[in-house]
C-alpha atoms as a PDB file:
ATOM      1  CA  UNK A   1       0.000   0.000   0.000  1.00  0.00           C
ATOM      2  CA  UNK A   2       1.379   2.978  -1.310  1.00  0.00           C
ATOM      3  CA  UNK A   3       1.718   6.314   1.311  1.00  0.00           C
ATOM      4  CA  UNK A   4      -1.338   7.964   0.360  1.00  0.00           C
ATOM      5  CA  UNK A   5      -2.601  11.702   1.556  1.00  0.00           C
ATOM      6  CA  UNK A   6      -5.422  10.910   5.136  1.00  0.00           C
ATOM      7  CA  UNK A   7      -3.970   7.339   4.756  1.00  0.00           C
ATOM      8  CA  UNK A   8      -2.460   6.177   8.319  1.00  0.00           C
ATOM      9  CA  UNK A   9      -0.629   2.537   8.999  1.00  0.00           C
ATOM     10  CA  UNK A  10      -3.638   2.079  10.992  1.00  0.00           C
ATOM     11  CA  UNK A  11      -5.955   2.556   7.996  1.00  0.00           C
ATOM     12  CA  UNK A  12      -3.953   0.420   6.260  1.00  0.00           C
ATOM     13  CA  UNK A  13      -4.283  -2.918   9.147  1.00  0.00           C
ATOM     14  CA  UNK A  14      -8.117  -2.287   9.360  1.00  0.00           C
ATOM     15  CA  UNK A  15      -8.148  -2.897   5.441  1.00  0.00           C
ATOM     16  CA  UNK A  16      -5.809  -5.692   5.967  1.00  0.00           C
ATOM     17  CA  UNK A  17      -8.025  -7.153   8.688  1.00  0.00           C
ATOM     18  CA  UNK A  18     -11.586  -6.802   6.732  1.00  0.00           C
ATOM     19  CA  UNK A  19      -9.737  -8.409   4.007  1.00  0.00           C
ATOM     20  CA  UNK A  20      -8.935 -11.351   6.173  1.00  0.00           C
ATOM     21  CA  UNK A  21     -12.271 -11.352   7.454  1.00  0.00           C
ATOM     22  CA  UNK A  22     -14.121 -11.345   4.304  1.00  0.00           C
ATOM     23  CA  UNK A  23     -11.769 -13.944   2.706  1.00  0.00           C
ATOM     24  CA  UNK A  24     -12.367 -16.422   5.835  1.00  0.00           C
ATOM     25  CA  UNK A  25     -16.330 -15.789   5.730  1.00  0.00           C
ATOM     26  CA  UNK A  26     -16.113 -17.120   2.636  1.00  0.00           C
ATOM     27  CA  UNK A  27     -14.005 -20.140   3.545  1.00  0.00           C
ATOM     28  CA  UNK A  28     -10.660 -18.625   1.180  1.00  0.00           C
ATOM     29  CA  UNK A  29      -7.679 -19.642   2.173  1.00  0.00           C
ATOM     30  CA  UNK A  30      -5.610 -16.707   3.592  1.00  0.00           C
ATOM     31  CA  UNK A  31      -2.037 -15.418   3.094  1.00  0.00           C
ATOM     32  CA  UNK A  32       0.055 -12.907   4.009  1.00  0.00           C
ATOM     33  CA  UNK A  33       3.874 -11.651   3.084  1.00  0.00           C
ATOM     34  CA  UNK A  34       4.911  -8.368   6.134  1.00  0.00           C
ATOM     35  CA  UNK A  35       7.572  -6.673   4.862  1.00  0.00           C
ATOM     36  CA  UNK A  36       9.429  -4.837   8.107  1.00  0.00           C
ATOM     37  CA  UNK A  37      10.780  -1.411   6.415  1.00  0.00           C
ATOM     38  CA  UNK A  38      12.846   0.559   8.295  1.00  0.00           C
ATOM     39  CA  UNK A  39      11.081   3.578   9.888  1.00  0.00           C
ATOM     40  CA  UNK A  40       8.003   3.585   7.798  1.00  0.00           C
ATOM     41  CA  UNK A  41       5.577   2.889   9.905  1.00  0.00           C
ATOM     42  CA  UNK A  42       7.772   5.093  12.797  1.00  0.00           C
ATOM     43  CA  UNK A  43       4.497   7.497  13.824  1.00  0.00           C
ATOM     44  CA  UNK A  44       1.780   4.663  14.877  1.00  0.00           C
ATOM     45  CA  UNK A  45       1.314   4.286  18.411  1.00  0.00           C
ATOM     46  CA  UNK A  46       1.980   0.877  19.409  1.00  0.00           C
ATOM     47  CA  UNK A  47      -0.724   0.961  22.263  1.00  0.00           C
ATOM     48  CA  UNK A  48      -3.206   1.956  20.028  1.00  0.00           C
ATOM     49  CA  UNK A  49      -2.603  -0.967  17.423  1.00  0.00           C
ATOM     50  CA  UNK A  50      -2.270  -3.470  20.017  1.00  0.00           C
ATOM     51  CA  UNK A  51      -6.087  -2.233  21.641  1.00  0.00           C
ATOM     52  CA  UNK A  52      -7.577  -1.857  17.993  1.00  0.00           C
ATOM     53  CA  UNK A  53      -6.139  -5.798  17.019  1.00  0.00           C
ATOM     54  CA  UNK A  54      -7.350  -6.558  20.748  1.00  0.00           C
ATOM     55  CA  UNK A  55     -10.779  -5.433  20.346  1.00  0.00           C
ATOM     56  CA  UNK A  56     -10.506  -7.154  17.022  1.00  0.00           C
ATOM     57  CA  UNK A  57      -9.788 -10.179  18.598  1.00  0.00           C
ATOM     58  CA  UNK A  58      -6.948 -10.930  17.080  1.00  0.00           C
ATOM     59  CA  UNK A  59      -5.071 -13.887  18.624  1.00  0.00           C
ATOM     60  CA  UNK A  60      -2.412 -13.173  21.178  1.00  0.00           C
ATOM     61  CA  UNK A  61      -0.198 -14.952  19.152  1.00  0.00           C
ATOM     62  CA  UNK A  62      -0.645 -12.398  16.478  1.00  0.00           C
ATOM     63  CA  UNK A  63      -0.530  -9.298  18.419  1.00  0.00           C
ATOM     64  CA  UNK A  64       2.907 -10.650  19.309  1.00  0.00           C
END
């Protein structure tokens, strides 16, 4: 995902994560490659993704 204008990181997880979702709901297989680039994502607040993926119920495991 490209760095768009009123795009944040965390707009870019919740598309990741309805993505997910949707492909699942429909019994799709899911995949996915993370790419760690060095200081691009340096302005999200940790805390904040951890309680958005928490209240998405993401698996602990994940949120690792």
């Amino acid at each position: 995902m490209r760095n768009r204008k009123n795009h944040s990181a965390i707009n870019a997880v919740m598309n990741l994560t309805h993505d997910i979702q949707l492909a699942r709901a429909n019994n799709n297989t899911v995949s996915c490659v993370l790419l760690n680039i060095k200081e691009a994502f340096d302005h999200v607040s940790l805390a904040q993704l951890v309680k958005i993926l928490k209240k998405l119920k993401m698996s602990r495991i994940a949120i690792k």
